[in-house]
PDB file of N, CA and C in Angstrom:
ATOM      1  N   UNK A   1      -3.140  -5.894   7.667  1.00  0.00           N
ATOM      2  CA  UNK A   1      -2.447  -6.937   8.370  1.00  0.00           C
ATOM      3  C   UNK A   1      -1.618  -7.810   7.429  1.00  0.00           C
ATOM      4  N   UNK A   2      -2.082  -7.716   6.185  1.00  0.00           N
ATOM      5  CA  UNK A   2      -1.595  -8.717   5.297  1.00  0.00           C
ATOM      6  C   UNK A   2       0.393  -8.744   4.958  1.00  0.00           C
ATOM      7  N   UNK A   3       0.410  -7.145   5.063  1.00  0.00           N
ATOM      8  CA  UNK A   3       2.069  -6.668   4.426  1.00  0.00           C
ATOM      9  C   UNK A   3       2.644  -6.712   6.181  1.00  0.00           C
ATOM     10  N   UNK A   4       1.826  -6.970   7.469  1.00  0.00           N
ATOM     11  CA  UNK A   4       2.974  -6.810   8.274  1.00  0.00           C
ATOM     12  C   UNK A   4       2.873  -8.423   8.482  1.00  0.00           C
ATOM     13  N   UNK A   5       2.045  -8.699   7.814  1.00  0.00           N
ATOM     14  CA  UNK A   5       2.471 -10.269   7.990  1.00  0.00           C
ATOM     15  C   UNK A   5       3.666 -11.116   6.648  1.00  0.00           C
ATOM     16  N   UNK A   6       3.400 -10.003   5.537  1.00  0.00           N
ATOM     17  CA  UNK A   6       4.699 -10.322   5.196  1.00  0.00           C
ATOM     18  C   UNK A   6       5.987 -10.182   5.250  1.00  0.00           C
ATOM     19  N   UNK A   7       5.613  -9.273   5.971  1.00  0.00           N
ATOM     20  CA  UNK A   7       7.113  -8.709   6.834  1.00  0.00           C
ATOM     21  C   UNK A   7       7.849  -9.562   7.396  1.00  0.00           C
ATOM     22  N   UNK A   8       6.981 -10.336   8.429  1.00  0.00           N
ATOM     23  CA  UNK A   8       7.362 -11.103   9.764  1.00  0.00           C
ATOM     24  C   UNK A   8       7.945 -12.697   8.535  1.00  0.00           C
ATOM     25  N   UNK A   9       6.872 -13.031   7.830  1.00  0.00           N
ATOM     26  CA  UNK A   9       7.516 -14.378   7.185  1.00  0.00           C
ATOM     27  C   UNK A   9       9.110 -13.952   6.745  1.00  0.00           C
ATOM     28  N   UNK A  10       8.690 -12.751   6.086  1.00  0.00           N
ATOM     29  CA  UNK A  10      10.372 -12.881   5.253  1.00  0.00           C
ATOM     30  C   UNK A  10      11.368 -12.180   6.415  1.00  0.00           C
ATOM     31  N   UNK A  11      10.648 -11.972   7.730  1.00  0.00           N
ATOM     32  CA  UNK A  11      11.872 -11.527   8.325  1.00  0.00           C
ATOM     33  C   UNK A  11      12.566 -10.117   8.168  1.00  0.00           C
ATOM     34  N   UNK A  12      12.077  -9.078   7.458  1.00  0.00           N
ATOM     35  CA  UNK A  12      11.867  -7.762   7.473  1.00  0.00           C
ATOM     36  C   UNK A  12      12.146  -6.806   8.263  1.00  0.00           C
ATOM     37  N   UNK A  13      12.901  -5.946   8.607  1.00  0.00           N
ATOM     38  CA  UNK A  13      12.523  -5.371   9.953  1.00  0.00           C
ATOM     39  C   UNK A  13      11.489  -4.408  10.097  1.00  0.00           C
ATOM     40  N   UNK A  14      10.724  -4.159  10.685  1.00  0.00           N
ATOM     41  CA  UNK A  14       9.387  -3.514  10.646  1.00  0.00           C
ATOM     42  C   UNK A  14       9.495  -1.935  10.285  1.00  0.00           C
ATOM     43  N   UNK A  15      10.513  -1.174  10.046  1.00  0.00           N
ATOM     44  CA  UNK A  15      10.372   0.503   9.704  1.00  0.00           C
ATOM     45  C   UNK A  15      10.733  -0.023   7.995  1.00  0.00           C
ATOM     46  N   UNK A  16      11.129  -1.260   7.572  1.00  0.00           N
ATOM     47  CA  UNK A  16      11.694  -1.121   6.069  1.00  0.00           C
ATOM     48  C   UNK A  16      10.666  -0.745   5.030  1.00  0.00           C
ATOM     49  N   UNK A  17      10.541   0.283   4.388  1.00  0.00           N
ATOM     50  CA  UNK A  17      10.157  -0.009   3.068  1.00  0.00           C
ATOM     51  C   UNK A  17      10.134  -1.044   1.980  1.00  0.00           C
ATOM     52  N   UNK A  18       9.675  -2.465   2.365  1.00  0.00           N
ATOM     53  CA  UNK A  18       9.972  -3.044   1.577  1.00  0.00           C
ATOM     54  C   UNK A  18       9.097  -4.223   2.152  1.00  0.00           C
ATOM     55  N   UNK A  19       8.201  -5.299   0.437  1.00  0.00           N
ATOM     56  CA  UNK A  19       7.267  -5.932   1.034  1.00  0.00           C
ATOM     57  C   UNK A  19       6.925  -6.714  -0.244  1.00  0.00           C
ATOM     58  N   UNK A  20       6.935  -7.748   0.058  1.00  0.00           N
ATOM     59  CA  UNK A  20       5.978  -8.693  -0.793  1.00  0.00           C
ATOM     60  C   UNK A  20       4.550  -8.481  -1.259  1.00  0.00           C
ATOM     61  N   UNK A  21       3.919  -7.730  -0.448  1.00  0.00           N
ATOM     62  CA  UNK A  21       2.816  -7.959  -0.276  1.00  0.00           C
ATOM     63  C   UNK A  21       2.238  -6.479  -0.384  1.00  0.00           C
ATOM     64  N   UNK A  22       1.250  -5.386  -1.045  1.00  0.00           N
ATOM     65  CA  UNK A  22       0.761  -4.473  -0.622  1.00  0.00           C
ATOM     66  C   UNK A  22      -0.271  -3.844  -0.534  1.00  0.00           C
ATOM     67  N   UNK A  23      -0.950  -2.969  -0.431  1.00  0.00           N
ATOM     68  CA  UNK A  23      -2.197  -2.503  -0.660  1.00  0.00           C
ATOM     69  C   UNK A  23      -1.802  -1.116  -1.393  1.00  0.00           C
ATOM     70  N   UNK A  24      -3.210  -0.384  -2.442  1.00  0.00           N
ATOM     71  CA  UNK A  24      -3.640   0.370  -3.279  1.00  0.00           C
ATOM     72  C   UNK A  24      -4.129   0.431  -2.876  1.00  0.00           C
ATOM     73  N   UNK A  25      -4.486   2.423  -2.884  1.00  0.00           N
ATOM     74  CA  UNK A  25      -5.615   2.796  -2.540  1.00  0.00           C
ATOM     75  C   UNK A  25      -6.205   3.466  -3.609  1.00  0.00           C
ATOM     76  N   UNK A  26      -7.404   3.457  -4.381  1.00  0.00           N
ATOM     77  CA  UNK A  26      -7.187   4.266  -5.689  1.00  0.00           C
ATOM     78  C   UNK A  26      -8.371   5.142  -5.634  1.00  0.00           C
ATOM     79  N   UNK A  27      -8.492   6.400  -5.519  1.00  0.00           N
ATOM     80  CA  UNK A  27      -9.529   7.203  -5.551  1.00  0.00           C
ATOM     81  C   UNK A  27      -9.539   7.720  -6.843  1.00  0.00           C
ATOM     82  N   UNK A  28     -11.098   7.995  -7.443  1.00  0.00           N
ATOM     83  CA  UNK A  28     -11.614   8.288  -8.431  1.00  0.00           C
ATOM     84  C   UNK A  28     -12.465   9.458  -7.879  1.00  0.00           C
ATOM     85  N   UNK A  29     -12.173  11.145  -8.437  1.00  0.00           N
ATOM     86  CA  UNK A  29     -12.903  11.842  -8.309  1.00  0.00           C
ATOM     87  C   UNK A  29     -13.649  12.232  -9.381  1.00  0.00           C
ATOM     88  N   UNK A  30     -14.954  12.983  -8.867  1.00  0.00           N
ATOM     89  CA  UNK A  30     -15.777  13.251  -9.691  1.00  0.00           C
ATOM     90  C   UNK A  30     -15.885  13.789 -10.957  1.00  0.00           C
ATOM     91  N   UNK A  31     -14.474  14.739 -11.093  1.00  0.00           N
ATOM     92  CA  UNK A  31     -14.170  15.630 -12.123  1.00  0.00           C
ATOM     93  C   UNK A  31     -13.240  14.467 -13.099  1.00  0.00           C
ATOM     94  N   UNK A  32     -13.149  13.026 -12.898  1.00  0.00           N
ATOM     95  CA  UNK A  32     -12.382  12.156 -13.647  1.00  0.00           C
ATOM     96  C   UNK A  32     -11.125  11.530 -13.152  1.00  0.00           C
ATOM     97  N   UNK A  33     -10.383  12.335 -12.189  1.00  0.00           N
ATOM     98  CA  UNK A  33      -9.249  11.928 -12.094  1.00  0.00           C
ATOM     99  C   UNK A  33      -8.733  11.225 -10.953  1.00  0.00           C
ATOM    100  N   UNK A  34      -7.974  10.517 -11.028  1.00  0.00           N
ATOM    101  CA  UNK A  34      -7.643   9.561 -10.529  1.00  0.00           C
ATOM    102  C   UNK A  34      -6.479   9.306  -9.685  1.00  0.00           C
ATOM    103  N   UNK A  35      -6.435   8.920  -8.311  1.00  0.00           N
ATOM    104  CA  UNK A  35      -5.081   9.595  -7.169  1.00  0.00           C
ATOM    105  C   UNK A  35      -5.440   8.039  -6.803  1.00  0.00           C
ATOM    106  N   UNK A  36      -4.176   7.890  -6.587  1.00  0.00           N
ATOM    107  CA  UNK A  36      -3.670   6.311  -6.241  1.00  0.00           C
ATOM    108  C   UNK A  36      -2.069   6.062  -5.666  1.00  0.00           C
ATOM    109  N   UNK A  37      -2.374   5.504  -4.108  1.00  0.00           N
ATOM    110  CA  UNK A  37      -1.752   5.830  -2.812  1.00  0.00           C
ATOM    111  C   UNK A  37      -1.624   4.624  -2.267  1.00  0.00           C
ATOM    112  N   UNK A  38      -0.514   4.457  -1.695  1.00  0.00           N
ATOM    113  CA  UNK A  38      -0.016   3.243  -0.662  1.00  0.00           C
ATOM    114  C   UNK A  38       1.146   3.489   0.369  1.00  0.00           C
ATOM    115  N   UNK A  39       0.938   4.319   0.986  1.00  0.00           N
ATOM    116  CA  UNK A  39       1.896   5.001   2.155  1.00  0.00           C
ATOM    117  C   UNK A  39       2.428   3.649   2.929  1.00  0.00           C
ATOM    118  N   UNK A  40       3.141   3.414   3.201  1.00  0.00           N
ATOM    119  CA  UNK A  40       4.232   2.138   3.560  1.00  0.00           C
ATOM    120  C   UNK A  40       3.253   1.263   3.142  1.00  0.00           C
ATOM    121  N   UNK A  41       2.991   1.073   1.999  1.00  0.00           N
ATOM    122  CA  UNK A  41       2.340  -0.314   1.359  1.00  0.00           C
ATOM    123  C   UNK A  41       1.159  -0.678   1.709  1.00  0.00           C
ATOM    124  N   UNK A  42       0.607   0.565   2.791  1.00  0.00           N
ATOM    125  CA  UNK A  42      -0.755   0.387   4.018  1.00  0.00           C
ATOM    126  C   UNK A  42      -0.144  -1.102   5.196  1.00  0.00           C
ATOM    127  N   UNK A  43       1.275  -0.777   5.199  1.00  0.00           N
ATOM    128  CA  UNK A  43       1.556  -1.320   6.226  1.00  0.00           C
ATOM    129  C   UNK A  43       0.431  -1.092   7.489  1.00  0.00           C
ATOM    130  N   UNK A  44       0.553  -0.003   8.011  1.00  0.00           N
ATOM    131  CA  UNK A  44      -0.406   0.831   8.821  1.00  0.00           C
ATOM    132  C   UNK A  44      -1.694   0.501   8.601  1.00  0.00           C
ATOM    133  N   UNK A  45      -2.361   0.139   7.507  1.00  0.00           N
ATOM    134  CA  UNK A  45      -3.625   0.545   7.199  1.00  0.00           C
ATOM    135  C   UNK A  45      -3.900   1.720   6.385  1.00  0.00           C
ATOM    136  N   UNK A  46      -4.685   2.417   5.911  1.00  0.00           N
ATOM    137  CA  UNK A  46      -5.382   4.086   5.630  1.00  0.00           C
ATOM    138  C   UNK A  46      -5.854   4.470   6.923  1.00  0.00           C
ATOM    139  N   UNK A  47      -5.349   4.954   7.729  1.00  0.00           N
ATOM    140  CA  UNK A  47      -5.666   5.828   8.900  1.00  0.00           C
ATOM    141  C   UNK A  47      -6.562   7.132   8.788  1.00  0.00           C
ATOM    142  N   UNK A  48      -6.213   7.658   7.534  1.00  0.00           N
ATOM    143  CA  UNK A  48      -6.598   8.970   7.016  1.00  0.00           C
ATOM    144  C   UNK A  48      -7.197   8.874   5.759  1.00  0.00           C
ATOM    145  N   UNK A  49      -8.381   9.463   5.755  1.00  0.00           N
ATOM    146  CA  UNK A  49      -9.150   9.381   4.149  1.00  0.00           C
ATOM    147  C   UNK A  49      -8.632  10.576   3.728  1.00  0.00           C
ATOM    148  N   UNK A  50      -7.084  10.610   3.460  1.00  0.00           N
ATOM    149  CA  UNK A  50      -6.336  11.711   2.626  1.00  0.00           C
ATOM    150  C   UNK A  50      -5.615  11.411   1.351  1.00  0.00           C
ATOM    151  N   UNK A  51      -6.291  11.117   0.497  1.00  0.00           N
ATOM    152  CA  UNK A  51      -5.296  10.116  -0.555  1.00  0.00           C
ATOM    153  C   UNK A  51      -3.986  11.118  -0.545  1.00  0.00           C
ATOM    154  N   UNK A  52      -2.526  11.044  -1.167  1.00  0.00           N
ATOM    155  CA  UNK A  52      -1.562  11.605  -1.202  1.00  0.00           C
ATOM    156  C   UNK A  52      -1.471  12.596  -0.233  1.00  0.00           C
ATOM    157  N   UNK A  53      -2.359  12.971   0.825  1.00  0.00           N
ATOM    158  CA  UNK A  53      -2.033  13.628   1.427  1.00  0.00           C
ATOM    159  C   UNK A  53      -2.920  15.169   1.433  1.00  0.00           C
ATOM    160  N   UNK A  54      -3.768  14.634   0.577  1.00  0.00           N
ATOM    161  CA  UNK A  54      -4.765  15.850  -0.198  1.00  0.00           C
ATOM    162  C   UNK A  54      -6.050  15.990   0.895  1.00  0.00           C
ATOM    163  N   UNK A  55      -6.281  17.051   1.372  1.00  0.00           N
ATOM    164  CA  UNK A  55      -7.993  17.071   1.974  1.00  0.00           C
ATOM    165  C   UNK A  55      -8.617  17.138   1.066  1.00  0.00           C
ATOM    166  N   UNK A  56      -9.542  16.355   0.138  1.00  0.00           N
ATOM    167  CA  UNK A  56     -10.237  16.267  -0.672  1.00  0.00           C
ATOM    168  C   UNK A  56     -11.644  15.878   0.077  1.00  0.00           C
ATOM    169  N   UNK A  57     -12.718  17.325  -0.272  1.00  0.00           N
ATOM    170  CA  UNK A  57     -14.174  16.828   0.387  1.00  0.00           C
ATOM    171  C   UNK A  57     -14.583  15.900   0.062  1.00  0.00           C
ATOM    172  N   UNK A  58     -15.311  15.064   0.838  1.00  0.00           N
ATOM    173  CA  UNK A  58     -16.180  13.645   0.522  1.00  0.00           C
ATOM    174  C   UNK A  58     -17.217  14.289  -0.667  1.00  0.00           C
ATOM    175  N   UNK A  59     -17.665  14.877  -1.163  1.00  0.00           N
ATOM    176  CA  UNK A  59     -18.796  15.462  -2.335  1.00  0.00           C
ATOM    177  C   UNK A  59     -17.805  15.080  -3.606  1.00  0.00           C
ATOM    178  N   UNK A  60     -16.748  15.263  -3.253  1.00  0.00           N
ATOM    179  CA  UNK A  60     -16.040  15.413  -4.580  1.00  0.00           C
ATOM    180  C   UNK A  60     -15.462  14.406  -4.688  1.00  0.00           C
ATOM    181  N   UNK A  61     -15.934  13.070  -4.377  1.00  0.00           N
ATOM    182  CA  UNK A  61     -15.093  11.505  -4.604  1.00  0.00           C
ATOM    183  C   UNK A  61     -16.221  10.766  -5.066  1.00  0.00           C
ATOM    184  N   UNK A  62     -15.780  10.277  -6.396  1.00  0.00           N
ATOM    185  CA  UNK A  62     -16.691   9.289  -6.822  1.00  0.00           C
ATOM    186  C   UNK A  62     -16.630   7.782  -6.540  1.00  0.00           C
ATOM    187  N   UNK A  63     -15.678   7.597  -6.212  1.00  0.00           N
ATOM    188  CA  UNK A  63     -15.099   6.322  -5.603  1.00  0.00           C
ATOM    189  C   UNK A  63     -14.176   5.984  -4.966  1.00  0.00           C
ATOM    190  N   UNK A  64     -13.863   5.282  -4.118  1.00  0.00           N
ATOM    191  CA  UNK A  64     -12.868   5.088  -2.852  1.00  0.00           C
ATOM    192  C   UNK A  64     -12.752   3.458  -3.471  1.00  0.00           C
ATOM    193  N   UNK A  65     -10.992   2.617  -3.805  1.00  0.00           N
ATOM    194  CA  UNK A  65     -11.154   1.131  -3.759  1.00  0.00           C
ATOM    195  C   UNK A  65      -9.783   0.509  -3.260  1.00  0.00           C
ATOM    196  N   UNK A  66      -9.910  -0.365  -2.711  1.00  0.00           N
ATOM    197  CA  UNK A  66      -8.455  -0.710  -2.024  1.00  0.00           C
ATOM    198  C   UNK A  66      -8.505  -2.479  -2.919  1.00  0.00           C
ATOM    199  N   UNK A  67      -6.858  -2.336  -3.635  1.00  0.00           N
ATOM    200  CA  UNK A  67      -6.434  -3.005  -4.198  1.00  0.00           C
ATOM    201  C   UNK A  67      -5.587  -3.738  -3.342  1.00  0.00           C
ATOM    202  N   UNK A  68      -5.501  -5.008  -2.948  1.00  0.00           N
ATOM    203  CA  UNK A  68      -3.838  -5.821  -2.196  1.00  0.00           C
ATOM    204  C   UNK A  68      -3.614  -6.649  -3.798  1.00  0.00           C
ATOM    205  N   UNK A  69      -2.125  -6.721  -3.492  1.00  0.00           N
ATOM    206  CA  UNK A  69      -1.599  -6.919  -4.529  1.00  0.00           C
ATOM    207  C   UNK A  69      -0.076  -7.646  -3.761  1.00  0.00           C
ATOM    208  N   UNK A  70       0.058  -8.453  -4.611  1.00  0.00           N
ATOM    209  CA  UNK A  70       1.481  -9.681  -4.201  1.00  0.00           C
ATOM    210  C   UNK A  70       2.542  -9.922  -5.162  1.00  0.00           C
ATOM    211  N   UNK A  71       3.613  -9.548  -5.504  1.00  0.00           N
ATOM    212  CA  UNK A  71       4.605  -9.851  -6.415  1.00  0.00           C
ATOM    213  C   UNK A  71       4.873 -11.081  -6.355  1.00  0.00           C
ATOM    214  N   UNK A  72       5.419 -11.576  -7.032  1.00  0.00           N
ATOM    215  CA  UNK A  72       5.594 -12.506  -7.609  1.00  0.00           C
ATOM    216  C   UNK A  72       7.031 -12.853  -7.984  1.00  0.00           C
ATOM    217  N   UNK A  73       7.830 -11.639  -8.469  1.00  0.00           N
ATOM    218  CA  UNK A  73       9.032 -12.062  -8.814  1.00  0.00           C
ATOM    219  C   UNK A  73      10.232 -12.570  -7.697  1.00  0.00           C
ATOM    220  N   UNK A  74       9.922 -12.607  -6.837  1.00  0.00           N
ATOM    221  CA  UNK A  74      11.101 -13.270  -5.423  1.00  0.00           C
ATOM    222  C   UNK A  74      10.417 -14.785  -5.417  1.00  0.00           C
ATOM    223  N   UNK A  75      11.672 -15.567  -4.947  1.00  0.00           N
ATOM    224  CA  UNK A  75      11.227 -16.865  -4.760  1.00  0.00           C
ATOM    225  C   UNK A  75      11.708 -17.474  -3.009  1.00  0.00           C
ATOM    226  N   UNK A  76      12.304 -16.845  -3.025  1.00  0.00           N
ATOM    227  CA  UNK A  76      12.706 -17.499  -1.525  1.00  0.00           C
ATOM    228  C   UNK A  76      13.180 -16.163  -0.853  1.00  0.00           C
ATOM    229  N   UNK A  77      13.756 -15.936   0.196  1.00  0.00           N
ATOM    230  CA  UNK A  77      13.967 -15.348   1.479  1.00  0.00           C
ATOM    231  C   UNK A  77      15.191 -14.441   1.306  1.00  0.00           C
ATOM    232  N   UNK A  78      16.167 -15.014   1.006  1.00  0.00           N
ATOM    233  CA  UNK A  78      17.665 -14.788   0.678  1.00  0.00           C
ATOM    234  C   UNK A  78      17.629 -13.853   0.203  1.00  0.00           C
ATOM    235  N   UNK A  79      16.521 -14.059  -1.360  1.00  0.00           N
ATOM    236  CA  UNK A  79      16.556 -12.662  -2.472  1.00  0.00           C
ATOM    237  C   UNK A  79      16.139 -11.648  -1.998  1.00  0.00           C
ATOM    238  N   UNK A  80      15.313 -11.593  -0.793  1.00  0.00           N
ATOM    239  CA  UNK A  80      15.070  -9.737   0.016  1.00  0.00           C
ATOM    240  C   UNK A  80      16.124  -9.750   0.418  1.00  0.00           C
ATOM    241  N   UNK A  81      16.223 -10.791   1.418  1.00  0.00           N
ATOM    242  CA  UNK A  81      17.406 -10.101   2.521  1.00  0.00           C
ATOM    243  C   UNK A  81      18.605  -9.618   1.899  1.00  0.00           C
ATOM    244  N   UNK A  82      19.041  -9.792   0.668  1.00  0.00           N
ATOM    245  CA  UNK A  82      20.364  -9.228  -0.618  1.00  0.00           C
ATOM    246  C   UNK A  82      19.906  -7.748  -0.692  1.00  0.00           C
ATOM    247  N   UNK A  83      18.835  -7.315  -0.810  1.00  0.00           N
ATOM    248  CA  UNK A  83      18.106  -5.734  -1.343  1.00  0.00           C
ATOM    249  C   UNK A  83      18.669  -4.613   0.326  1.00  0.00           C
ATOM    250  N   UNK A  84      18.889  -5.592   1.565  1.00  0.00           N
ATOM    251  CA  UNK A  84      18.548  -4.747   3.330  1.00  0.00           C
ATOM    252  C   UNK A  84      19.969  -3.999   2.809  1.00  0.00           C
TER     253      UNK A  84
END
């Protein structure tokens, strides 16, 4: 909820790629390695426990963690709407 609510402050139109605000998804499998995913920023949410898109069995995940995360470098409104 957090990135479609930053959407709506900065005025966004809702299919854009583009967000102040996002979520990480970072899976750690068992064999070490590490797949890290944010399909429209989890505008949506994770709907699917598919990181990148991978069927990866639940046996073989050592960890599942969701990161939100907020930039910082925009200061006002104007500076997205220059990027549409």
């Amino acid at each position: 909820m957090c990135v479609k609510a930053c959407q709506t402050e900065n005025e966004l139109p809702y299919d854009v790629n583009l967000a102040r605000t996002w979520v990480e998804r970072y899976t750690v499998k068992k064999d070490g390695h590490v797949l890290v995913d944010s399909p429209k920023q989890a505008r949506d949410g994770f709907i699917r426990n598919n990181p990148l898109g991978l069927d990866i069995p639940k046996a073989e995940i050592a960890k599942d963690s969701l990161f939100p995360s907020c930039a910082t470098s925009a200061t006002s409104r104007p500076a997205w709407k220059s990027v549409l």
